[in-house]
Protein backbone atom coordinates (compact mmCIF):
# COMPACT_ATOMS: atom_id res chain seq x y z
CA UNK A 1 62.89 -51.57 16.09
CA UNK A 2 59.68 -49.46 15.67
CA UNK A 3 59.17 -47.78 12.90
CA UNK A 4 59.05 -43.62 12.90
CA UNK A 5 56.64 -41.80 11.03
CA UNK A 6 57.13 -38.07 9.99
CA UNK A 7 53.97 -35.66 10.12
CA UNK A 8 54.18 -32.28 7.99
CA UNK A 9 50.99 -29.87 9.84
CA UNK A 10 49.94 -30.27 13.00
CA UNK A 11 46.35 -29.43 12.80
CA UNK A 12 43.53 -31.74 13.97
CA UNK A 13 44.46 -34.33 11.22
CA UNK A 14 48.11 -34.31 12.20
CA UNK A 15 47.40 -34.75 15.97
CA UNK A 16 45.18 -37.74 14.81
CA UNK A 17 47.40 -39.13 12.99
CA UNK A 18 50.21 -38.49 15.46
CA UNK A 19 47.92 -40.14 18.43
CA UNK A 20 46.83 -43.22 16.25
CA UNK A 21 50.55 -43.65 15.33
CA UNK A 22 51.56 -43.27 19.20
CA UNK A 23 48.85 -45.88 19.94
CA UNK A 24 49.98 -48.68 17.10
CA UNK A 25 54.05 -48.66 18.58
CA UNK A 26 55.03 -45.67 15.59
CA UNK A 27 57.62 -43.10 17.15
CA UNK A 28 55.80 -39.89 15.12
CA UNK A 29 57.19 -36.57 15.10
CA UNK A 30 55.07 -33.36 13.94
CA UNK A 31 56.28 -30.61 12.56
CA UNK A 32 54.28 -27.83 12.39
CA UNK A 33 54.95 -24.22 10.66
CA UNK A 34 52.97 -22.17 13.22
CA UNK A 35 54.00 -21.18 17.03
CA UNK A 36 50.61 -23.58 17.89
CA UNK A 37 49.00 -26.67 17.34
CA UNK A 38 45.38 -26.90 15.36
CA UNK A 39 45.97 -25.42 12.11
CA UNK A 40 42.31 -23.93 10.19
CA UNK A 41 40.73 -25.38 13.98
CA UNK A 42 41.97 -21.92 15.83
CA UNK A 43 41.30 -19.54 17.77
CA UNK A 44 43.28 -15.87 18.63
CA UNK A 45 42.84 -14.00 22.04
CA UNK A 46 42.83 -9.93 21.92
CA UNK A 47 42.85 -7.41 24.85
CA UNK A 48 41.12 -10.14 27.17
CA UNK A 49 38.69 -11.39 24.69
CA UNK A 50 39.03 -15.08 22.35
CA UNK A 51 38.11 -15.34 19.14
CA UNK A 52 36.78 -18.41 17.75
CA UNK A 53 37.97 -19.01 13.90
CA UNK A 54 36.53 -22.29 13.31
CA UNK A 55 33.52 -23.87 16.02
CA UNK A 56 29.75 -23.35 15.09
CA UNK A 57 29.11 -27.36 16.03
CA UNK A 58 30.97 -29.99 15.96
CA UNK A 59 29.90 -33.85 15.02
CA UNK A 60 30.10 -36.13 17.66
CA UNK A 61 29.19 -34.55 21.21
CA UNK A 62 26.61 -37.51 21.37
CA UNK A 63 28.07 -40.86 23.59
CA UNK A 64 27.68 -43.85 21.57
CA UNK A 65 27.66 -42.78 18.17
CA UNK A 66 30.59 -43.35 15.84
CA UNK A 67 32.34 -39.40 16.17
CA UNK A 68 31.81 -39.56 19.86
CA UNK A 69 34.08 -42.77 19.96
CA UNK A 70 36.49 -40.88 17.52
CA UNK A 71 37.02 -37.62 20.19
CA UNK A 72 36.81 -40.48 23.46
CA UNK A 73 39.72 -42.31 21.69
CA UNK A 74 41.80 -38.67 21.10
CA UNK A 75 40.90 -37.65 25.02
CA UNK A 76 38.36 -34.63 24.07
CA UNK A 77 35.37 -36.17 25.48
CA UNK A 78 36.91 -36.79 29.20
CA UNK A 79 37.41 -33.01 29.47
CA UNK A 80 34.92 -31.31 27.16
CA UNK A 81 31.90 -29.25 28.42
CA UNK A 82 28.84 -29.47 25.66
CA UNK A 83 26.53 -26.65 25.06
CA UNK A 84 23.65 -27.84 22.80
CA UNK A 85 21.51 -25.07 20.75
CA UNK A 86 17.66 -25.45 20.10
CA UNK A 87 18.08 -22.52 17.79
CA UNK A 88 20.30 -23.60 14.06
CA UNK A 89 19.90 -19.76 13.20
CA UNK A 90 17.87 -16.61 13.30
CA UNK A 91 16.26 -15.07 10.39
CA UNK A 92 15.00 -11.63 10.71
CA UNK A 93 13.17 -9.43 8.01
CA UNK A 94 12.73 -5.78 7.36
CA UNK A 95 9.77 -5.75 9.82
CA UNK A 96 11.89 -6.81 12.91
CA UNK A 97 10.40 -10.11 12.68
CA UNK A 98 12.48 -13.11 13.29
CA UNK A 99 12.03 -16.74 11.76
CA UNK A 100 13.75 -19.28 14.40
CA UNK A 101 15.27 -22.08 12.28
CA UNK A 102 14.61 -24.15 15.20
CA UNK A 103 16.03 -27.77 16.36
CA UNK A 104 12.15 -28.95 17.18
CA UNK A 105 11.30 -30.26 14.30
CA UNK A 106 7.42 -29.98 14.93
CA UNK A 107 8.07 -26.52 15.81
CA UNK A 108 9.64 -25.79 12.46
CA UNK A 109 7.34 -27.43 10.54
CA UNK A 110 4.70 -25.48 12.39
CA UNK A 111 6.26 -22.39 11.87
CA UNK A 112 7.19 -23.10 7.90
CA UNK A 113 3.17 -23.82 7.22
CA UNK A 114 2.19 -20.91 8.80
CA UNK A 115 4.63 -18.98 6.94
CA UNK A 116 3.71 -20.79 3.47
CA UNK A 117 0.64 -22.84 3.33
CA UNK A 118 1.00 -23.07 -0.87
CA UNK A 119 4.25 -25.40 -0.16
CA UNK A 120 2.87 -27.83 2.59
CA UNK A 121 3.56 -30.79 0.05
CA UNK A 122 7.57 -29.95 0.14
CA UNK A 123 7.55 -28.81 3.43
CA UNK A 124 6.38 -32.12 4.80
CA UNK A 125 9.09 -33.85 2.57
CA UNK A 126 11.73 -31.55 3.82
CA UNK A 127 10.40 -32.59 7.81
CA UNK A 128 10.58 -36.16 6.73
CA UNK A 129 13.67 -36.44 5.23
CA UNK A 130 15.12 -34.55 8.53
CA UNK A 131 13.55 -37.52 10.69
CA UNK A 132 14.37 -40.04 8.64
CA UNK A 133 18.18 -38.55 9.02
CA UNK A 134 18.24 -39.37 12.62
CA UNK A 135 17.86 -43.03 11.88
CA UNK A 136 21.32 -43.28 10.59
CA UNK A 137 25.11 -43.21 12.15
CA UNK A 138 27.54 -42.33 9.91
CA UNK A 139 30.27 -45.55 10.19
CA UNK A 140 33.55 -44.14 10.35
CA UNK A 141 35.77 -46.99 11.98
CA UNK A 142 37.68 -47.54 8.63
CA UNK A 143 38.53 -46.52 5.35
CA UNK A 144 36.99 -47.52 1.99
CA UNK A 145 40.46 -48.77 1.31
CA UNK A 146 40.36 -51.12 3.64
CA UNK A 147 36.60 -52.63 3.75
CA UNK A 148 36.38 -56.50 3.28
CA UNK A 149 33.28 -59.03 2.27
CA UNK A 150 32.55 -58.57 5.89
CA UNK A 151 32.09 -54.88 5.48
CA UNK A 152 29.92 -54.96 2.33
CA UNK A 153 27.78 -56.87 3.76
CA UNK A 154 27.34 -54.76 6.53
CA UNK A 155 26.23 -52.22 4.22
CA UNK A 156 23.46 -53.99 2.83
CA UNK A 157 21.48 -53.19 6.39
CA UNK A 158 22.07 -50.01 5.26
CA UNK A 159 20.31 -49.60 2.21
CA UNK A 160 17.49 -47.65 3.45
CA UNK A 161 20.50 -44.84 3.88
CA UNK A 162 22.13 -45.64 0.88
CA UNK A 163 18.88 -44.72 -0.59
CA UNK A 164 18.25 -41.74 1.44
CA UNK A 165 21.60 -39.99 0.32
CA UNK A 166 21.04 -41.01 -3.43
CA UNK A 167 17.89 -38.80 -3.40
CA UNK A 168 19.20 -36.10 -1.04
CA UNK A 169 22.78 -35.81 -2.24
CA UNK A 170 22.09 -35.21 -5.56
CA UNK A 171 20.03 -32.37 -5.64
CA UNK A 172 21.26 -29.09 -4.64
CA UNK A 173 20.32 -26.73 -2.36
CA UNK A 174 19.46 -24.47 -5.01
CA UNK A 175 17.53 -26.84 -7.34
CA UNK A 176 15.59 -27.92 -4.05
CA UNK A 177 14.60 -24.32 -3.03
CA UNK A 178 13.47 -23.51 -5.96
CA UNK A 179 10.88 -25.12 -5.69
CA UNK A 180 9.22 -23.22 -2.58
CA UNK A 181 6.26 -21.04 -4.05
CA UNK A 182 6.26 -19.03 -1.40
CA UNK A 183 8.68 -15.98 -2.19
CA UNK A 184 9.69 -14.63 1.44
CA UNK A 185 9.87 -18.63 2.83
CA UNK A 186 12.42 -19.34 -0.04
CA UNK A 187 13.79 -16.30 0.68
CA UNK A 188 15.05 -17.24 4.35
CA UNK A 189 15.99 -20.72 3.79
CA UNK A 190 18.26 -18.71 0.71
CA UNK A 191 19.83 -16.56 3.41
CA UNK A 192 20.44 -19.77 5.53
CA UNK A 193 22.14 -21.74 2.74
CA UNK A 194 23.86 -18.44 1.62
CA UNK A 195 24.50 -18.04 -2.11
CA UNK A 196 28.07 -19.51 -2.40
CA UNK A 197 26.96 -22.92 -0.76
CA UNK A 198 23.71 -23.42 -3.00
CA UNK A 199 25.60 -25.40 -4.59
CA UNK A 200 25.87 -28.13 -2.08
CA UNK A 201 23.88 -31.03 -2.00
CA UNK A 202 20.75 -30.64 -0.07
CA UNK A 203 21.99 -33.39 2.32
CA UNK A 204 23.83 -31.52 4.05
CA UNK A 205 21.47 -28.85 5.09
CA UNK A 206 19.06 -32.07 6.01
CA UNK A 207 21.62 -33.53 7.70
CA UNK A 208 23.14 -30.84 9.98
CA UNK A 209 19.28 -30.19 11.38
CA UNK A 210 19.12 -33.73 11.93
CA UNK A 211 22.28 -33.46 14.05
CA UNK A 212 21.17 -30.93 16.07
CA UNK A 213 17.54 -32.56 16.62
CA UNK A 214 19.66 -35.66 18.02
CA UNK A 215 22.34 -33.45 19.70
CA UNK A 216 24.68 -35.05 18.08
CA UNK A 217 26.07 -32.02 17.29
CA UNK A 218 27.39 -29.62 20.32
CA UNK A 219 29.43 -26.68 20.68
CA UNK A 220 32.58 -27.20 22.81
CA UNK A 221 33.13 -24.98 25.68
CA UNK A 222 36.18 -22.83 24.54
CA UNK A 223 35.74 -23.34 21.51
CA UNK A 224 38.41 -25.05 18.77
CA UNK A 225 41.36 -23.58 21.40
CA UNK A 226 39.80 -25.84 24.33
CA UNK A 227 39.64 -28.84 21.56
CA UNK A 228 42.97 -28.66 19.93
CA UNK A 229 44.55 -28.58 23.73
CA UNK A 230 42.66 -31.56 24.81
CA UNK A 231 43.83 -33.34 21.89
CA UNK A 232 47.16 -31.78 21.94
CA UNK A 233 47.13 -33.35 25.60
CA UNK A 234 46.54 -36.63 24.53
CA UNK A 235 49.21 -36.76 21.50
CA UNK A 236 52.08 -35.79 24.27
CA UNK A 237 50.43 -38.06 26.85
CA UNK A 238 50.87 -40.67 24.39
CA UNK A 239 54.76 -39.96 23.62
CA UNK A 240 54.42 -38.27 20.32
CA UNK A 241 56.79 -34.98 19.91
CA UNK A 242 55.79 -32.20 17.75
CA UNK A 243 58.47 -29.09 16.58
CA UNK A 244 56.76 -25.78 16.23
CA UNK A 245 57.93 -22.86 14.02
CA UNK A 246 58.96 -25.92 11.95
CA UNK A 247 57.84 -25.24 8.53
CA UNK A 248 58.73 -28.28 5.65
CA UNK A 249 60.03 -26.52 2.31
CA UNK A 250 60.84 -30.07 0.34
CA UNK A 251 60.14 -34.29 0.92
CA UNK A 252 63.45 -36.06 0.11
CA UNK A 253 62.65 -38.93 -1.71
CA UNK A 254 65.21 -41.91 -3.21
CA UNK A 255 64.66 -44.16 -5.62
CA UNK A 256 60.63 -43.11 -5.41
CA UNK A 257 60.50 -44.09 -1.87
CA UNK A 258 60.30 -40.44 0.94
CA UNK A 259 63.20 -40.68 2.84
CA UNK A 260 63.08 -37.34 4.49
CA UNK A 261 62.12 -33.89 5.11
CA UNK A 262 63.78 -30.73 5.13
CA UNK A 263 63.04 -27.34 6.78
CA UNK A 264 63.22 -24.09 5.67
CA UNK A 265 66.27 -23.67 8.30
CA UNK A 266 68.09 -26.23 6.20
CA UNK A 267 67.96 -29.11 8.81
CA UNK A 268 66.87 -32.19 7.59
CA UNK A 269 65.13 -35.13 9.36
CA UNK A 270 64.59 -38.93 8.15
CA UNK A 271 62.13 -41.59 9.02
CA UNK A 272 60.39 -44.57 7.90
CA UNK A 273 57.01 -43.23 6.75
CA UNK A 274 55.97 -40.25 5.80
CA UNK A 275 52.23 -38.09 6.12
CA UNK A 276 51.65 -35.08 5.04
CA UNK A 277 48.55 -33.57 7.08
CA UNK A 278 49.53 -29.97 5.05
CA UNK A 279 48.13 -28.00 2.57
CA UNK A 280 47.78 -30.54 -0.71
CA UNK A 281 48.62 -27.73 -2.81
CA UNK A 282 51.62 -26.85 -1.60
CA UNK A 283 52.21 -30.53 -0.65
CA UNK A 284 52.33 -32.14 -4.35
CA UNK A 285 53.37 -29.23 -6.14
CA UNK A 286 55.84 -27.54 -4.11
CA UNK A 287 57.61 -29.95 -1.57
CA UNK A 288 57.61 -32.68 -4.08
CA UNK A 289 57.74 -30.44 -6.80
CA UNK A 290 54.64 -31.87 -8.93
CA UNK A 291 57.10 -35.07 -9.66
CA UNK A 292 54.21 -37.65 -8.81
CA UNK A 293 50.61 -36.96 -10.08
CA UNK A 294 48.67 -38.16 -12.57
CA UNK A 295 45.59 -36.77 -15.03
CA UNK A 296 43.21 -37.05 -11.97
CA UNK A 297 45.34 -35.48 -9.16
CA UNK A 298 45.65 -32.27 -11.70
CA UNK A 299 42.21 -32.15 -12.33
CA UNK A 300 41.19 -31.87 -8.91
CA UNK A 301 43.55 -28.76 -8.76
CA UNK A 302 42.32 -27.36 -11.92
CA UNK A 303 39.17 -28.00 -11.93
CA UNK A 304 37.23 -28.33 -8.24
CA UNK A 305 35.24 -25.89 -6.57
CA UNK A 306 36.93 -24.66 -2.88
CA UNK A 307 35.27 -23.10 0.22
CA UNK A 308 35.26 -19.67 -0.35
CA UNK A 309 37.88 -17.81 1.63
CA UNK A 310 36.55 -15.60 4.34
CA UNK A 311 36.75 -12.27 6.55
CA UNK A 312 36.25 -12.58 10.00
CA UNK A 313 35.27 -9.49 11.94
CA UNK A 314 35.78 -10.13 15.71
CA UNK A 315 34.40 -7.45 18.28
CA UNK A 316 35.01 -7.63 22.34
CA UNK A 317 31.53 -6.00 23.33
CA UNK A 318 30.44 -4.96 26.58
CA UNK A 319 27.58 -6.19 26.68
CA UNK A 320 25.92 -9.50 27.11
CA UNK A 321 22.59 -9.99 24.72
CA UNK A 322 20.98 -11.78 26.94
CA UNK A 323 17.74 -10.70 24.83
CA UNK A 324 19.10 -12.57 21.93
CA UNK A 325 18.79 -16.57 21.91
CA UNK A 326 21.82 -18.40 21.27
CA UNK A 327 21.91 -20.38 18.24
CA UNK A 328 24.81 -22.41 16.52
CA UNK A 329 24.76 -19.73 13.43
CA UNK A 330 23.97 -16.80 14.65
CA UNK A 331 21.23 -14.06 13.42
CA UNK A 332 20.91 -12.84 10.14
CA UNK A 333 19.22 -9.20 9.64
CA UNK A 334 18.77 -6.94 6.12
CA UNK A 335 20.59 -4.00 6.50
CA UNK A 336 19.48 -0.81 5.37
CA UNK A 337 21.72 -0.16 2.37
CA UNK A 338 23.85 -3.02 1.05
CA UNK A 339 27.68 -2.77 1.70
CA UNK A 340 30.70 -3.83 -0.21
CA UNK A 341 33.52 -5.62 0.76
CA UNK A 342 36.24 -6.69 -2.00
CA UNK A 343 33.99 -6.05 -4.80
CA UNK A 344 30.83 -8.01 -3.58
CA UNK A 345 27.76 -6.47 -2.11
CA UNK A 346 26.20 -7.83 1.29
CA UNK A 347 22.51 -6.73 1.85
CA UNK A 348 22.08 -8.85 4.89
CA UNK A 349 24.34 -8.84 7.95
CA UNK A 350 25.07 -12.63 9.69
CA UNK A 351 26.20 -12.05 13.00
CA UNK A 352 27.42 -14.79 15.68
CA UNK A 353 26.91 -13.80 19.19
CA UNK A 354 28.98 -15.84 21.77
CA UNK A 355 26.52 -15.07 24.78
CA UNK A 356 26.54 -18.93 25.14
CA UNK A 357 30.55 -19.49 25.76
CA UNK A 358 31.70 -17.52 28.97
CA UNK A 359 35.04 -18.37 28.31
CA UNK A 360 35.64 -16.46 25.74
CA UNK A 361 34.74 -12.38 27.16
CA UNK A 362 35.22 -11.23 30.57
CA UNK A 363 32.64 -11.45 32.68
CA UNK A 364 29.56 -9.92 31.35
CA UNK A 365 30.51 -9.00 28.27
CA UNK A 366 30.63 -10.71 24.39
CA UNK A 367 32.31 -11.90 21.85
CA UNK A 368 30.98 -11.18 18.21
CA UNK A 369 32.01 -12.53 15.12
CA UNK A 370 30.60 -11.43 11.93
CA UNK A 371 32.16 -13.19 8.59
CA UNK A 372 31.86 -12.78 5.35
CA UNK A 373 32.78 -15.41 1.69
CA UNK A 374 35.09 -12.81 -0.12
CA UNK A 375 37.33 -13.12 -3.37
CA UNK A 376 40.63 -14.31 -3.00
CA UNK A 377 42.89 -12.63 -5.71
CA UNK A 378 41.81 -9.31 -4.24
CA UNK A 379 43.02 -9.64 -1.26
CA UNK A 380 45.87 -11.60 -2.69
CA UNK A 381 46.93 -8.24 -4.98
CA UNK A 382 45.84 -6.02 -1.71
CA UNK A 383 48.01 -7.39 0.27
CA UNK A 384 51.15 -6.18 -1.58
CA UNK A 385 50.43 -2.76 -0.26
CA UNK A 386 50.55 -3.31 3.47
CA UNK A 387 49.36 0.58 4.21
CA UNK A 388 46.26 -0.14 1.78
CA UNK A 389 45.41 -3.53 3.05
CA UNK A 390 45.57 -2.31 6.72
CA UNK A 391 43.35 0.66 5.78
CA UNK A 392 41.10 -1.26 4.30
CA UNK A 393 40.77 -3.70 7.35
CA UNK A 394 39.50 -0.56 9.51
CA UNK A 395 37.29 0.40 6.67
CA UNK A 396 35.75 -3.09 7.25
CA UNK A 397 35.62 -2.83 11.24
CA UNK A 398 34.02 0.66 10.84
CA UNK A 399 31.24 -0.40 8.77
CA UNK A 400 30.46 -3.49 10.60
CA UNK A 401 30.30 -1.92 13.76
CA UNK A 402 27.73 1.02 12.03
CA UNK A 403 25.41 -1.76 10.75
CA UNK A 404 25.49 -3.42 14.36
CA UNK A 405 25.11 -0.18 16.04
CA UNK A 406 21.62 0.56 13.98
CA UNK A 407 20.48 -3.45 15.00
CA UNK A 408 21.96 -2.75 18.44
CA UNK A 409 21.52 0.80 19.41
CA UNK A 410 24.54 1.82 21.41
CA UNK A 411 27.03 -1.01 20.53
CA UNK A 412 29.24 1.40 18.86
CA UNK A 413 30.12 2.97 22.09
CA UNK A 414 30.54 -0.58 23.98
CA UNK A 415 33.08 -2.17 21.45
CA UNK A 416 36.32 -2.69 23.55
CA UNK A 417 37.95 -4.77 20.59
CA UNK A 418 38.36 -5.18 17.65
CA UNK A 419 40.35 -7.54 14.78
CA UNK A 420 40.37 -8.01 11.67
CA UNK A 421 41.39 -11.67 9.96
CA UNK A 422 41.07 -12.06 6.05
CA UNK A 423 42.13 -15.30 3.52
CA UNK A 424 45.70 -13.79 3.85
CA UNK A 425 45.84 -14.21 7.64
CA UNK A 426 45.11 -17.86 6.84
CA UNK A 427 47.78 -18.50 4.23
CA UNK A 428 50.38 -16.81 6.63
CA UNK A 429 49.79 -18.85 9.61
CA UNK A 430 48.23 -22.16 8.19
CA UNK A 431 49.41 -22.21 4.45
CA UNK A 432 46.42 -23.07 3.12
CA UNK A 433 45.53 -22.88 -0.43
CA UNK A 434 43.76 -19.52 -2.18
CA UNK A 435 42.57 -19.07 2.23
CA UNK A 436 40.33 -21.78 1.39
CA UNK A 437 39.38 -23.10 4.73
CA UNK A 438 38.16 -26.31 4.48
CA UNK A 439 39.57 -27.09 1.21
CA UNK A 440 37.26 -29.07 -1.55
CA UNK A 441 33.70 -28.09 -1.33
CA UNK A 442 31.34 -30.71 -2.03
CA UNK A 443 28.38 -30.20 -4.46
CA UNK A 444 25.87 -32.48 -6.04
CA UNK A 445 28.67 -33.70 -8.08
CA UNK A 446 31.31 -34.97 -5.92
CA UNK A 447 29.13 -35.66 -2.80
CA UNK A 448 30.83 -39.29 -1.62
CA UNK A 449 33.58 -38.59 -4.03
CA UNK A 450 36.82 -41.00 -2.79
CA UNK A 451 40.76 -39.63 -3.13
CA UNK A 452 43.45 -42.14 -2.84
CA UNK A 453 45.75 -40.89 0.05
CA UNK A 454 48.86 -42.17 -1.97
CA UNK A 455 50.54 -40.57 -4.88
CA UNK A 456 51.66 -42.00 -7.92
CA UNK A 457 54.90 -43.84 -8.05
CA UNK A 458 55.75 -42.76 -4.44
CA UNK A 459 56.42 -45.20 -1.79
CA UNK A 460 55.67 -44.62 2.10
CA UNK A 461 54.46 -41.63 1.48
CA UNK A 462 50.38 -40.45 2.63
CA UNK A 463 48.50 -37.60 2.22
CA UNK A 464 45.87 -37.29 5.00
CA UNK A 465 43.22 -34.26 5.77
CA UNK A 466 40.52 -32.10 3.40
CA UNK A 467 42.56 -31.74 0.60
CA UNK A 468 41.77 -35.87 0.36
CA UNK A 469 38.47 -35.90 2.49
CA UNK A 470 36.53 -33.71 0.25
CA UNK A 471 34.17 -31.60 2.59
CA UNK A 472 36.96 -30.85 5.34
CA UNK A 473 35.25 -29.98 8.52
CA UNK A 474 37.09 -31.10 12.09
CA UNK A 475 35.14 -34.67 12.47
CA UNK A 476 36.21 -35.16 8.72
CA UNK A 477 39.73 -34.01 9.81
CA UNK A 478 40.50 -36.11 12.50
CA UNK A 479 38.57 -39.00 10.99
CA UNK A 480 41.09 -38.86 8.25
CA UNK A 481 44.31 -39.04 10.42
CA UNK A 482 42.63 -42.45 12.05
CA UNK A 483 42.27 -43.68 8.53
CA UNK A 484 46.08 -42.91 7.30
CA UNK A 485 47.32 -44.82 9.92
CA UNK A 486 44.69 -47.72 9.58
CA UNK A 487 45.82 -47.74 5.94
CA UNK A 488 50.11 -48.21 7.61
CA UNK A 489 49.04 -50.51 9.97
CA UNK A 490 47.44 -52.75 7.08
CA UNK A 491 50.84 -52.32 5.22
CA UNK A 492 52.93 -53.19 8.27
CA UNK A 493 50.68 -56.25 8.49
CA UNK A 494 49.95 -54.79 12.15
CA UNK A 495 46.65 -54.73 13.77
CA UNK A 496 45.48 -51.54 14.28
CA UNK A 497 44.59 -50.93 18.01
CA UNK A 498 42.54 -47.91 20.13
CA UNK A 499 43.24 -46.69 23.30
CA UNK A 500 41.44 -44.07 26.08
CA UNK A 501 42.45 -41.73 28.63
């Protein structure tokens, strides 16, 4: 008989898993705590309008490389429609002027020198190091856990990139900036990286340009709803069943070996195997009740940096911008006097047009999403006082639609909706901890750093998704559900097989 395997969250890393399971003879069953599939990768429609919660780019729009085969195997790629940017962002300054962080390389180069003539020596090493980039695709067909003699020698043809991210991912984006002479050139690749993120190694600013150059990385049609359905597809095309509104509240376990789940309706489920594609979090510490970690495990939870938690303004605007180029983050503009939102001042406003994704607004109009890192225990404390917290969710509509009115002169009078989503909405609907939205955030530090996906003195049990795939980010998400299952079929002693549509 076949074994079963038991999936707690059914975001992208859950469907993975659930599809890879489906494809190797597992029965899997999700269950997921939300009314919908795709956990963090979401999206929320409002008076006619869909807002996007998680899709600037995603890796792996490109046939043949490595994440393309990932989303062929999961059935995105048959259905998908691609829109590819030449604009990463738009920088404008207090003259109206507006630096295009463009996907031609030569261009940006161009426009860098002209911009700062004093830094040509870094600015050619920042061009190169984006070229050399495109030379490389990311392998991604198995775990570390799993690599052979075979596989390390594989590697050593990759030495040149081995190399490249030894330089690149230990430098942050902060240390490398710094060293721009040119004050208002340093200032907009600042306001690019934003200040919570400078932190992060430079690679990944080199890398996501590189992307984008290659078109590796595209924007999906629809957004993260359109991908989560196509992947959702696939999962119940395969056989695997998922149970919504099915939230886990504690892992059974026997003799140190998961046994079972149980809901918070009291019904409890058994199985064979069991993955938990959930919040870590609440995971270890909750539904196993912190019984199996060890020194490092607590560390990570005491001691490692997270995404910041965010605010996402949505608008429904009728109007199309057609006299604003698309680009995959948006344009970034100084307001006039800085704002605050939960105790942190913004003097620039980052705004993401949709005027690329037709899907999302009736016909000739737009969705807009402005968003904002904010601070998690105030909201947290807010929230007890539901009158306050919905005040102060208008208060933060209001003044984003003033700033966009004085950058776009009449939008006021053109907004036709309007919502407001902050780290809370996340915890209620995806559990995830302190809002963080793609759980560990990777710095100079922990750049390649490896989590086991077992526990300590726990048998057939597998924690898959960001909270061990430090980074998160949908690729990374769904990468990590192929792995888990890679890592069962290698215990099983059965040979782990793909499939497409």
């Amino acid at each position: 008989m076949d074994k079963s395997i038991i999936i707690i969250g059914g975001g992208l890393t859950g469907l993975a898993a659930g599809c890879y399971g489906r494809m190797n003879g597992y029965h899997t069953s999700i269950f997921e705590m939300h009314s919908t599939a795709g956990g963090v990768c979401t999206g929320w429609k409002r008076k006619g309008y869909t807002i996007d919660g998680a899709m600037n780019w995603l890796l792996g729009t490109k046939p043949g490389t490595s994440y393309y085969r990932l989303w062929e195997e999961l059935g995105a790629t048959q259905q998908w429609q691609v829109f590819n940017h030449d604009q990463f962002v738009l920088v404008e300054d207090e003259n109206h002027k507006i630096f295009h962080m463009c996907t031609d390389i030569d261009r940006l180069e161009q426009q860098m020198l002209e911009i700062a003539p004093e830094d040509k020596a870094i600015i050619s090493e920042y061009v190169k190091a984006i070229r050399d980039c495109e030379r490389f695709d990311m392998p991604v067909d198995k775990p570390k856990e799993l690599y052979g003699l075979t596989d390390y020698i594989k590697l050593v043809k990759m030495l040149p990139f081995l190399r490249f991210v030894r330089k690149w991912g230990r430098i942050s984006a902060d240390e490398f900036l710094q060293r721009f002479k040119n004050p208002h050139l340093r200032k907009i690749l600042y306001s690019i990286s934003q200040s919570d993120f400078a932190d992060m190694p430079m690679i990944t600013m080199i890398m996501v340009l590189a992307w984008l150059r290659q078109k590796e990385v595209g924007y999906i049609i629809g957004g993260a709803l359109a991908l989560v359905s196509y992947i959702m597809q696939r999962y119940l095309g395969l056989g695997g069943q998922i149970q919504f509104n099915s939230r886990v509240e504690k892992i059974l376990v026997e003799n140190d070996k998961a046994i079972g789940v149980r809901l918070t309706d009291g019904t409890e489920h058994m199985g064979d195997i069991f993955i938990s594609a959930a919040d870590g979090r609440t995971t270890i510490f909750d539904m196993l009740g912190g019984k199996y970690i060890d020194d490092k495990i607590s560390g990570y939870y005491d001691n490692l940096k997270l995404f910041p938690p965010l605010v996402y303004v949505g608008l429904g605007i009728a109007r199309k911008f057609d006299d604003v180029s698309p680009s995959t983050a948006g344009l970034s503009f100084p307001l006039e006097e800085p704002i605050t939102i939960a105790g942190k001042e913004y003097k620039s406003l980052g705004v993401l047009l949709y005027n690329f994704d037709p899907t999302l607004a009736p016909e000739g109009k737009t969705v807009v999403k402005v968003q904002f890192d904010t601070d998690y225990d105030y909201w947290e404390e807010l929230y007890k006082e539901p009158e306050r917290y919905k005040a102060e969710k208008e208060r933060i509509a209001d003044l984003v639609v003033e700033q966009l009115d004085k950058r776009f002169p009449g939008l006021a009078g053109q907004v036709e909706m309007r919502d407001v989503a902050t780290p809370m909405t996340w915890v209620r609907y995806t559990g995830n901890w302190r809002g963080s939205y793609e759980g560990w955030m990777i710095t100079a530090k922990t750049f390649m750093m490896q989590m086991s996906k077992t526990l300590p003195g726990l048998d057939d049990f597998y924690m898959s998704g960001q909270w061990v795939n430090p980074g998160g980010g949908m690729p990374t998400a769904a990468m990590s559900g192929r792995h888990t299952i890679q890592i069962i079929c290698k215990k099983d002693k059965r040979p782990f097989v793909t499939t497409t549509p």
